[in-house]
Protein backbone atom coordinates (compact mmCIF):
# COMPACT_ATOMS: atom_id res chain seq x y z
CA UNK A 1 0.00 0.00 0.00
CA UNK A 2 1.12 3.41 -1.08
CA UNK A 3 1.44 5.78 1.87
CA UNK A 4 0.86 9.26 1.78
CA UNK A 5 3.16 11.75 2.75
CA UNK A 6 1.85 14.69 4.56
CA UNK A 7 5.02 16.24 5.47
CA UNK A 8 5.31 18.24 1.94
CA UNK A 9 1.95 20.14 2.62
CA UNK A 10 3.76 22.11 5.56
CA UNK A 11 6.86 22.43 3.08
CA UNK A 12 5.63 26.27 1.75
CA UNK A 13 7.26 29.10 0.35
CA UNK A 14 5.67 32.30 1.08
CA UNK A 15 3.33 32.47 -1.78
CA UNK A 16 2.03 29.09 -1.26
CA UNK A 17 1.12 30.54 2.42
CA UNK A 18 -0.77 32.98 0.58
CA UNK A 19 -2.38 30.94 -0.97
CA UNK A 20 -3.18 28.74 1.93
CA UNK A 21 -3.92 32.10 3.90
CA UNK A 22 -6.78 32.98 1.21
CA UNK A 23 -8.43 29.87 1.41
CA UNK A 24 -7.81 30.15 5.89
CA UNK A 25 -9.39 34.07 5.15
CA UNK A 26 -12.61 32.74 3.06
CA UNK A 27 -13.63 30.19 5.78
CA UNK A 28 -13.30 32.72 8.48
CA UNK A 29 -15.61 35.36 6.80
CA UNK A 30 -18.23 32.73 6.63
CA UNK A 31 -18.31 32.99 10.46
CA UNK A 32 -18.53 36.86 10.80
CA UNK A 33 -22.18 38.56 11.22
CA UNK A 34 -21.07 42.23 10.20
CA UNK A 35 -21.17 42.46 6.63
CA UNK A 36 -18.38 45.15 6.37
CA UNK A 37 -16.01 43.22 8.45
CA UNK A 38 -17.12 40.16 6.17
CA UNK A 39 -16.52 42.17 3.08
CA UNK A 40 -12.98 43.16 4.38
CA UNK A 41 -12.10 39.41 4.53
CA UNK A 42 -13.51 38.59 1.27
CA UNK A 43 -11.12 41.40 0.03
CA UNK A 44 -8.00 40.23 1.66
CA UNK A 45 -8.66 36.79 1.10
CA UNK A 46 -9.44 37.46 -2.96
CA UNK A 47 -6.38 39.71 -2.89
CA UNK A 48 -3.84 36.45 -1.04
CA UNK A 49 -5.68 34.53 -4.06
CA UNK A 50 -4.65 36.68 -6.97
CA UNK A 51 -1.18 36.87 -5.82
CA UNK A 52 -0.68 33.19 -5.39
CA UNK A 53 -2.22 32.54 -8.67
CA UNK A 54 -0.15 34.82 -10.24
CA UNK A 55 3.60 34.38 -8.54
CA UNK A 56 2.92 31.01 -6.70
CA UNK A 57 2.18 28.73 -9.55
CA UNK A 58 4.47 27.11 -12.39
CA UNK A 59 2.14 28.98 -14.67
CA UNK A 60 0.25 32.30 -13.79
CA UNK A 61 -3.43 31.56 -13.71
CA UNK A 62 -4.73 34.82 -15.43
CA UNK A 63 -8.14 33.70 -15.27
CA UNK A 64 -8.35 33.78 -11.50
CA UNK A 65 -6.25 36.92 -10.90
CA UNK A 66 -8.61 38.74 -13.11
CA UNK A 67 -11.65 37.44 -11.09
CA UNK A 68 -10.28 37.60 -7.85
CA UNK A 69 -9.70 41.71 -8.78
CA UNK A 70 -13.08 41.84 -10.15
CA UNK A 71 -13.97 40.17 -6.50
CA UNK A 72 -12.13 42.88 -4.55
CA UNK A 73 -13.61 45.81 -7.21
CA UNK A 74 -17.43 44.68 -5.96
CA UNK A 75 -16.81 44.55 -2.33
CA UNK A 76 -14.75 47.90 -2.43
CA UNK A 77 -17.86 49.40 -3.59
CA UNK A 78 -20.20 47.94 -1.57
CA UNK A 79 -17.75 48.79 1.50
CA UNK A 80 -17.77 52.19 -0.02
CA UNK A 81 -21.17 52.54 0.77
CA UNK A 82 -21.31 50.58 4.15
CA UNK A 83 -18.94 52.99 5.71
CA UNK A 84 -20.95 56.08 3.97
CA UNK A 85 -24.15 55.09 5.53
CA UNK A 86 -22.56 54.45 8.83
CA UNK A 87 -20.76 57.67 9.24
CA UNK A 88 -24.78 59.03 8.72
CA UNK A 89 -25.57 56.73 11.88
CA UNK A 90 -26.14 58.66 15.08
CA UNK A 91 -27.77 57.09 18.36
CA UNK A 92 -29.09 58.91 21.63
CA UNK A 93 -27.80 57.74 24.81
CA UNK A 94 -30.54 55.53 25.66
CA UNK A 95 -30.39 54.03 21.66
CA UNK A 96 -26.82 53.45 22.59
CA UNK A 97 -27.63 51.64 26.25
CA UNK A 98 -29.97 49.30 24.67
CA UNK A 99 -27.84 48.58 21.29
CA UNK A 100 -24.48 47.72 24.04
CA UNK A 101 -27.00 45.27 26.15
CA UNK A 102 -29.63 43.69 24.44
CA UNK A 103 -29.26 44.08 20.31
CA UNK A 104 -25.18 44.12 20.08
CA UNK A 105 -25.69 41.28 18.16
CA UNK A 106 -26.74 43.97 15.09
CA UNK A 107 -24.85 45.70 12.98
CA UNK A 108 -25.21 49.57 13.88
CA UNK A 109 -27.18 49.88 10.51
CA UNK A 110 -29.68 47.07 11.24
CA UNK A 111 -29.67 48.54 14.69
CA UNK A 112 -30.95 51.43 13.00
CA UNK A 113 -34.14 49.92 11.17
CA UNK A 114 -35.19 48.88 14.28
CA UNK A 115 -35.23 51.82 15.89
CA UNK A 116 -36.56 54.01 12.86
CA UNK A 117 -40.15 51.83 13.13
CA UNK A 118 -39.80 51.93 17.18
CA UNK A 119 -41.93 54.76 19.50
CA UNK A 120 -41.44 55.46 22.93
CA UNK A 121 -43.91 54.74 25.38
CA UNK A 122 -44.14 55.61 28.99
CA UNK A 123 -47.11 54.51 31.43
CA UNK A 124 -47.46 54.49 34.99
CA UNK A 125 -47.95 51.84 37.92
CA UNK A 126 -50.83 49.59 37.24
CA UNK A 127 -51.46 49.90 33.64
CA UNK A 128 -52.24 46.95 32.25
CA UNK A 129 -49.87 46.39 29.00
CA UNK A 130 -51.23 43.22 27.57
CA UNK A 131 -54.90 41.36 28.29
CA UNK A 132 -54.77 37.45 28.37
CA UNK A 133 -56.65 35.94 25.47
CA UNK A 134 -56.67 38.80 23.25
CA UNK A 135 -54.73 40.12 19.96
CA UNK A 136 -51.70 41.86 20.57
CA UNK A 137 -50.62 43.80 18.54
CA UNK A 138 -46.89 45.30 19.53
CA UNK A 139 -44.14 43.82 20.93
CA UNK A 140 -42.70 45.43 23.76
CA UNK A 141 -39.27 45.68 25.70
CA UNK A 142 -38.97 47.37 29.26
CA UNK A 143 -36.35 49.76 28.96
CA UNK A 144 -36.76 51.44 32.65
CA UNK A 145 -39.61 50.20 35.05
CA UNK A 146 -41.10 46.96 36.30
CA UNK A 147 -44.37 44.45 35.50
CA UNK A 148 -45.87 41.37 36.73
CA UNK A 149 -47.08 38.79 34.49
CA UNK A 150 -50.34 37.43 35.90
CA UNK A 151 -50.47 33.46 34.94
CA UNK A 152 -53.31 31.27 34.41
CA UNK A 153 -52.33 29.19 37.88
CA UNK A 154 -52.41 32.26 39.63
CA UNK A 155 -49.29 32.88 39.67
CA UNK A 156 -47.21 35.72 38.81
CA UNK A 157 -43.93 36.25 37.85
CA UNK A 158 -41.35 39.94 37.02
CA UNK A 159 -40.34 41.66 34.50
CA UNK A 160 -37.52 43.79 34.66
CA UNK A 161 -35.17 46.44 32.53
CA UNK A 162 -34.15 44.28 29.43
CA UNK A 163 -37.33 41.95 29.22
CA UNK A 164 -39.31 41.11 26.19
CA UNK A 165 -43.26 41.68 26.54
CA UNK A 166 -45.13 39.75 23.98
CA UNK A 167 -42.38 38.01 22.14
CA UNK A 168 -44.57 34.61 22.02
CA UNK A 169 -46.99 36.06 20.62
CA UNK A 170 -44.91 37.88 17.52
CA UNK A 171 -43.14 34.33 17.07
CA UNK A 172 -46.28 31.77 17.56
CA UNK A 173 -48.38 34.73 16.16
CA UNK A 174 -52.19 34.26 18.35
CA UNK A 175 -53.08 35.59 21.13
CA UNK A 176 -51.23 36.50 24.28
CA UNK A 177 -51.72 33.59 26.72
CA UNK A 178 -51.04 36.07 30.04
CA UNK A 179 -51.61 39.09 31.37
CA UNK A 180 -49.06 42.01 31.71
CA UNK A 181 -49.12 45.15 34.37
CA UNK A 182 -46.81 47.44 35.13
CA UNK A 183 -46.10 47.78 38.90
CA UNK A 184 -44.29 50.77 38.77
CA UNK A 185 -43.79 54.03 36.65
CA UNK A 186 -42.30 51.96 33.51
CA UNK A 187 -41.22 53.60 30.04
CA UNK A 188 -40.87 50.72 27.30
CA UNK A 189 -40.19 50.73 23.45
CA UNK A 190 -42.78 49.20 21.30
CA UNK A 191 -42.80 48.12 18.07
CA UNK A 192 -45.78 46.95 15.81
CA UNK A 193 -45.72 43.01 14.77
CA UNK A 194 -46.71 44.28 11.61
CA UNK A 195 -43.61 46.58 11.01
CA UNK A 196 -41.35 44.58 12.62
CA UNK A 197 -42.00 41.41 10.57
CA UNK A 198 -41.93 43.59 7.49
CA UNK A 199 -38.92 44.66 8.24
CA UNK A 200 -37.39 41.22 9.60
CA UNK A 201 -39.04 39.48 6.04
CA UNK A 202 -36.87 42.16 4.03
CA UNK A 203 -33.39 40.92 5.46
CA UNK A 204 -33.46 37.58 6.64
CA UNK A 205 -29.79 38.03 8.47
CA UNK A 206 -31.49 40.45 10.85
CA UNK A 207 -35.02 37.67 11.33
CA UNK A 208 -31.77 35.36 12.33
CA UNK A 209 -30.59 37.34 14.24
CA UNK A 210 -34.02 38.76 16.31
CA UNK A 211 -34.37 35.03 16.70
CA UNK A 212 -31.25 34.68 18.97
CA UNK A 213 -32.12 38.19 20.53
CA UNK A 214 -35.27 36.17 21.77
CA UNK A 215 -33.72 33.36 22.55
CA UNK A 216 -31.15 34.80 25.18
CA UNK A 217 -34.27 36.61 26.72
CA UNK A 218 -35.85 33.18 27.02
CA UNK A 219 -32.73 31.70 28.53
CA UNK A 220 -33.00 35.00 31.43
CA UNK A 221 -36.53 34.41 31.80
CA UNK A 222 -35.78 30.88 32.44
CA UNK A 223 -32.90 31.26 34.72
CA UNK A 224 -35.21 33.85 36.75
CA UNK A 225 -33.32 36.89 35.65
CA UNK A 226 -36.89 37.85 33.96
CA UNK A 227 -39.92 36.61 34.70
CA UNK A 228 -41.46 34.89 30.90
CA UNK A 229 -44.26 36.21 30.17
């Protein structure tokens, strides 16, 4: 039996690390969630690419080099724009408290969507946010303030800063199967299901990652850092 000798793969000169370093480059960007930063890797990793194809074969592959460039010419521009539409991004403190804690996960421009169909609500102790059994038709998060989520057992359970109010019902869709009330002076942002899905249907990256948003608020509910609702 033939055996295989492995020993010549780590056996490089520098442009066959290049060329291993483009292929290292393209994995990684598969892994990143901010599309500029992603972009920037496809570029470097294109650019490691066209050099290796070009200086680290027997024969220059002109083909790729000239694809790889046109590669890096289409991401340049996109990036172009990224960073122009960023530099137009401005937050208020609280926008800037809420995107550090709860939707980090976004890229400040997706951040930004969210917050363009958002309104600001404030209400005081003992309004009732959400009826048990009916349509709801916002989903909520408590920015400063406090409610109690009445259960069907009788139970009840908290809601602090940070907690999602209605998020079953945006992902189930139906009605809300609890009652919400504020026990103290509570400001919240809201957002209509409506707008929100429209939005989330638009760029599936950002419904992926509102999904894991709601799943780390689960995880506090569960642990009893927020009462579910």
């Amino acid at each position: 039996m033939t055996s295989f000798d492995v020993s010549g793969l780590f056996d490089i000169g520098f442009f066959q690390a290049l060329g291993q370093l483009s292929f290292i480059l393209l994995a990684t960007s598969f892994l990143l969630r901010d599309i500029l930063h992603l972009r920037l890797v496809v570029i470097a990793a294109a650019t490691s690419n066209a050099v290796f194809s070009y200086y680290g074969l027997a024969s220059p592959n002109l083909i790729v080099v000239f694809w790889q460039f046109v590669f890096v010419l289409i991401n340049m521009i996109w990036n172009f724009f990224l960073i122009r539409d960023r530099r137009g991004i401005s937050f208020t403190e609280e926008e800037r408290e809420l995107y550090g804690t709860i939707f980090r996960a976004f890229s400040p421009l997706e951040f930004m969507k969210l917050m363009r169909i958002a309104r600001w609500e404030a209400v005081r102790d003992g309004e009732t946010l959400v009826q048990a059994d009916r349509e709801l038709d916002d989903l909520m998060l408590i920015y400063d303030g406090e409610a109690e989520v009445l259960l069907s057992d009788g139970s009840t359970r908290r809601l602090i800063d940070g907690a999602f109010i209605g998020e079953m019902s945006f992902i189930r869709g139906g009605v809300a199967t609890a009652s919400v009330q504020t026990v103290q002076a509570t400001r919240y942002m809201a957002w209509r299901k409506a707008d929100l899905r429209g939005v989330l249907d638009r760029t599936p990256a950002m419904r992926s990652t509102m999904q894991t948003v709601f799943s780390k608020d689960l995880t506090n509910k569960l642990m009893g850092g927020n009462g579910g609702a």
